[in-house]
N, C-alpha and C. Protein backbone atom coordinates (compact mmCIF):
# COMPACT_ATOMS: atom_id res chain seq x y z
N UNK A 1 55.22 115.73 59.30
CA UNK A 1 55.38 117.13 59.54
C UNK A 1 56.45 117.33 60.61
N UNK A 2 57.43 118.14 60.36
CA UNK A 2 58.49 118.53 61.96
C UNK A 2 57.86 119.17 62.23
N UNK A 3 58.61 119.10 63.63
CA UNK A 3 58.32 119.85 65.28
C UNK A 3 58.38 121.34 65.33
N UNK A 4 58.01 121.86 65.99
CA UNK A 4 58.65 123.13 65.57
C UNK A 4 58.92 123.24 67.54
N UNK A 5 60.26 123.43 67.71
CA UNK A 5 60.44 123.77 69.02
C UNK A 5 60.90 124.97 69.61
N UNK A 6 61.11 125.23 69.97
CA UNK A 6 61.33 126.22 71.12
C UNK A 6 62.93 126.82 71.39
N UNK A 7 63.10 127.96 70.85
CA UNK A 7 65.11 128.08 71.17
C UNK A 7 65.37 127.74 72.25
N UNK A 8 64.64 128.42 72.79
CA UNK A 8 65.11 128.73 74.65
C UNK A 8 65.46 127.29 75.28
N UNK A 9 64.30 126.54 75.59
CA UNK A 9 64.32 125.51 76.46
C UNK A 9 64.12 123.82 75.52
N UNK A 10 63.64 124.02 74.16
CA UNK A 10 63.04 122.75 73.24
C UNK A 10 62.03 122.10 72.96
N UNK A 11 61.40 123.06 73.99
CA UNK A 11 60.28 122.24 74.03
C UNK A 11 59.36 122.01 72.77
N UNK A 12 58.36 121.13 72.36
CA UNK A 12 57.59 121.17 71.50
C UNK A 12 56.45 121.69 71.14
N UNK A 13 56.61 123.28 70.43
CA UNK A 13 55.68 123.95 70.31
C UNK A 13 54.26 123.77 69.16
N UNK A 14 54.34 122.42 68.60
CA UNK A 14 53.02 122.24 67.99
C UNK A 14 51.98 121.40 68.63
N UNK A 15 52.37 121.37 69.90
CA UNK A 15 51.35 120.79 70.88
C UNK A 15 50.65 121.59 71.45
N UNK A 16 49.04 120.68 71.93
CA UNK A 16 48.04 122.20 72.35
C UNK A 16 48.67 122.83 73.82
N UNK A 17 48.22 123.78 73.55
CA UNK A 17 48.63 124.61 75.07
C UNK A 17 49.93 124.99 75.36
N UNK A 18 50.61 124.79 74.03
CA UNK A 18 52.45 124.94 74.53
C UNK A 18 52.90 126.54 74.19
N UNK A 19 52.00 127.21 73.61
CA UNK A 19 52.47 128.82 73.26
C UNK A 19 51.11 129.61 73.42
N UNK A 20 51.88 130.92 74.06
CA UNK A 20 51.01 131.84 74.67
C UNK A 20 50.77 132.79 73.42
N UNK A 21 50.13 133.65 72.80
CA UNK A 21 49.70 134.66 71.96
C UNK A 21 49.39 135.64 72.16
N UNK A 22 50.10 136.94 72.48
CA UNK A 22 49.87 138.20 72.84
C UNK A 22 49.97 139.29 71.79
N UNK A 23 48.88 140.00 72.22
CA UNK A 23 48.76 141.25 70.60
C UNK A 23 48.84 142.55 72.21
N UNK A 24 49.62 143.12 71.46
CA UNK A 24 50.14 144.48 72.50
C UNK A 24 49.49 145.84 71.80
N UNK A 25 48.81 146.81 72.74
CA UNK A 25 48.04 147.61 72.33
C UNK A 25 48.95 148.92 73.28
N UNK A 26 48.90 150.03 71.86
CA UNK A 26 49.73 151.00 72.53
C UNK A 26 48.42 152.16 72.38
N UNK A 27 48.51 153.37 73.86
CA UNK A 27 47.50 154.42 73.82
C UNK A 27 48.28 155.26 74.79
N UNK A 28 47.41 155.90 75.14
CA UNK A 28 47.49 157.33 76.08
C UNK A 28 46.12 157.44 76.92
N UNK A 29 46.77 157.99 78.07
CA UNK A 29 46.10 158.45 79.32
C UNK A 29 45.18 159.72 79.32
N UNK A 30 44.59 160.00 79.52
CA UNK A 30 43.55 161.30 79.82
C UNK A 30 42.65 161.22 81.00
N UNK A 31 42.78 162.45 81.54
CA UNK A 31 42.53 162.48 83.04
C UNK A 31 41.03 162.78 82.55
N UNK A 32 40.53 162.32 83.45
CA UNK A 32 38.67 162.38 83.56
C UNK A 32 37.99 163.22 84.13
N UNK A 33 37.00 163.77 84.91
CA UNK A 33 36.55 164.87 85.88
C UNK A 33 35.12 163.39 86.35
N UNK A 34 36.19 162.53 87.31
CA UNK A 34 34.99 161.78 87.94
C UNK A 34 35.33 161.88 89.27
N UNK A 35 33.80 161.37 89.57
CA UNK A 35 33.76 160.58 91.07
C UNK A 35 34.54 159.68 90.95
N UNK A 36 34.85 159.06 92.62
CA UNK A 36 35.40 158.28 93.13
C UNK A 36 34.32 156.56 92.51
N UNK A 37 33.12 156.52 92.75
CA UNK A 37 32.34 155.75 92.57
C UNK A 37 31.92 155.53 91.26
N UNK A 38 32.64 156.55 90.05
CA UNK A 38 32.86 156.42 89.05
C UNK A 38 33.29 155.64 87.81
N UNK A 39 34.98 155.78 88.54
CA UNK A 39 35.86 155.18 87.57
C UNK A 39 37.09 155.61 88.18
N UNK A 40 37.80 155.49 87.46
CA UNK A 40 39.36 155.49 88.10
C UNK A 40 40.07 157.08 88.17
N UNK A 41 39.50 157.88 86.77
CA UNK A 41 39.92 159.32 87.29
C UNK A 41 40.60 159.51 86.04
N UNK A 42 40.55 158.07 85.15
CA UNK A 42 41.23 158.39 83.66
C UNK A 42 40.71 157.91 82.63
N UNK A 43 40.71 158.22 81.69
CA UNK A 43 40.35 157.62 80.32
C UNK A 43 41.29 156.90 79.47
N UNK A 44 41.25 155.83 79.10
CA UNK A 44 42.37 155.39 78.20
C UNK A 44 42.05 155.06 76.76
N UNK A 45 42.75 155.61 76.14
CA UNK A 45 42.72 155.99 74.68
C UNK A 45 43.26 154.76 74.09
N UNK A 46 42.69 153.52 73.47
CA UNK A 46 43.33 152.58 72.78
C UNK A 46 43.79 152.69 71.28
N UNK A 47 45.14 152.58 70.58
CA UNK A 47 45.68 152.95 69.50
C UNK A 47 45.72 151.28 69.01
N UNK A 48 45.63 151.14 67.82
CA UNK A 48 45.39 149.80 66.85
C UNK A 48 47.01 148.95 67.44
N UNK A 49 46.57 147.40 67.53
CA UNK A 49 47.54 146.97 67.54
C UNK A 49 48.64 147.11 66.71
N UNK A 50 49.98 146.81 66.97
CA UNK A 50 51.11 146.46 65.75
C UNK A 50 52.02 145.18 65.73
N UNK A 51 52.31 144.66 66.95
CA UNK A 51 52.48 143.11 66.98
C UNK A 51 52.00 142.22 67.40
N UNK A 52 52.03 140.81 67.42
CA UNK A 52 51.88 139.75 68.07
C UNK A 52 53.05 139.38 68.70
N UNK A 53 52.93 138.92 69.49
CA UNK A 53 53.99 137.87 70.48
C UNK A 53 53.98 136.55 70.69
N UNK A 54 54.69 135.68 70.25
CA UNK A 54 54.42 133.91 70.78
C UNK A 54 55.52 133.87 72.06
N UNK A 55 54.83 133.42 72.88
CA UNK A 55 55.64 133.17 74.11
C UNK A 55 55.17 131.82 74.87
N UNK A 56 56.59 130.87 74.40
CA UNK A 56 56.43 129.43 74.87
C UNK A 56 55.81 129.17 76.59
N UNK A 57 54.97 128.79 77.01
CA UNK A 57 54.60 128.25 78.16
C UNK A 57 55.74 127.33 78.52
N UNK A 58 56.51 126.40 78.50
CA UNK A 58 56.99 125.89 79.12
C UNK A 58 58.02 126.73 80.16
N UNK A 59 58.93 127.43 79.31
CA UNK A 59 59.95 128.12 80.02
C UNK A 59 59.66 129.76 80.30
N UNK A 60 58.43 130.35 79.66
CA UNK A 60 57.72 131.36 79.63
C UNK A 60 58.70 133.11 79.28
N UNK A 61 59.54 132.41 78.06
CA UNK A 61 60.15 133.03 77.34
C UNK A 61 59.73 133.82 75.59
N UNK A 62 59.77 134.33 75.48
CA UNK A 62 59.73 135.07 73.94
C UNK A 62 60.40 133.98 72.89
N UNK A 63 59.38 133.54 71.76
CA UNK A 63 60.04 132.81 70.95
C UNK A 63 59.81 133.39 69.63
N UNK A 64 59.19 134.39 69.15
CA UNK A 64 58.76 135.18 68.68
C UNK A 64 58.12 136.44 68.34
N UNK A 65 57.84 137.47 68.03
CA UNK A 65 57.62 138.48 67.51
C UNK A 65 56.97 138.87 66.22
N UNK A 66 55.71 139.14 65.86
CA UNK A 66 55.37 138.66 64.42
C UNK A 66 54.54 140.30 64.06
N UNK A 67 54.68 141.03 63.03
CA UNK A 67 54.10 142.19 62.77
C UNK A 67 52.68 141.73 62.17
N UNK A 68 51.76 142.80 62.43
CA UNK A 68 50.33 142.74 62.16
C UNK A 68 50.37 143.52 60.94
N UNK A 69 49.67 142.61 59.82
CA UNK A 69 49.54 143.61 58.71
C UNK A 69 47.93 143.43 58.19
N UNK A 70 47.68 144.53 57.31
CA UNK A 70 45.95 145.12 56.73
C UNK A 70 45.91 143.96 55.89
């Protein structure tokens, strides 16, 4: 099987622990009517993910971008 490496720096990304995996979540803010001992004073509205991200650990760069589909 090849390697699959890394643009940025080369490293070898089919080893464990060598790429990070981030799913990015987009929303909106709404102000709350709390206490202090409450919460923070906002509500946050979470909207469905739409990408993933692979981001190599070695050099802790973007090596990818991947769309989420149904």
């Amino acid at each position: 099987m090849a390697e699959i490496k890394c643009t940025n720096c080369g490293a070898d990304l089919s080893a464990p622990g060598s790429v990070r995996i981030a799913e990015y979540h987009f929303g909106r803010l709404e102000v709350a009517q709390q206490e202090i001992v409450e919460g923070p004073g906002y509500i946050y509205h979470r909207e469905k993910p739409d990408v993933y991200t692979i981001i190599c650990n070695g050099c802790k760069r973007l090596v990818r971008t991947l769309p989420l589909h149904k």
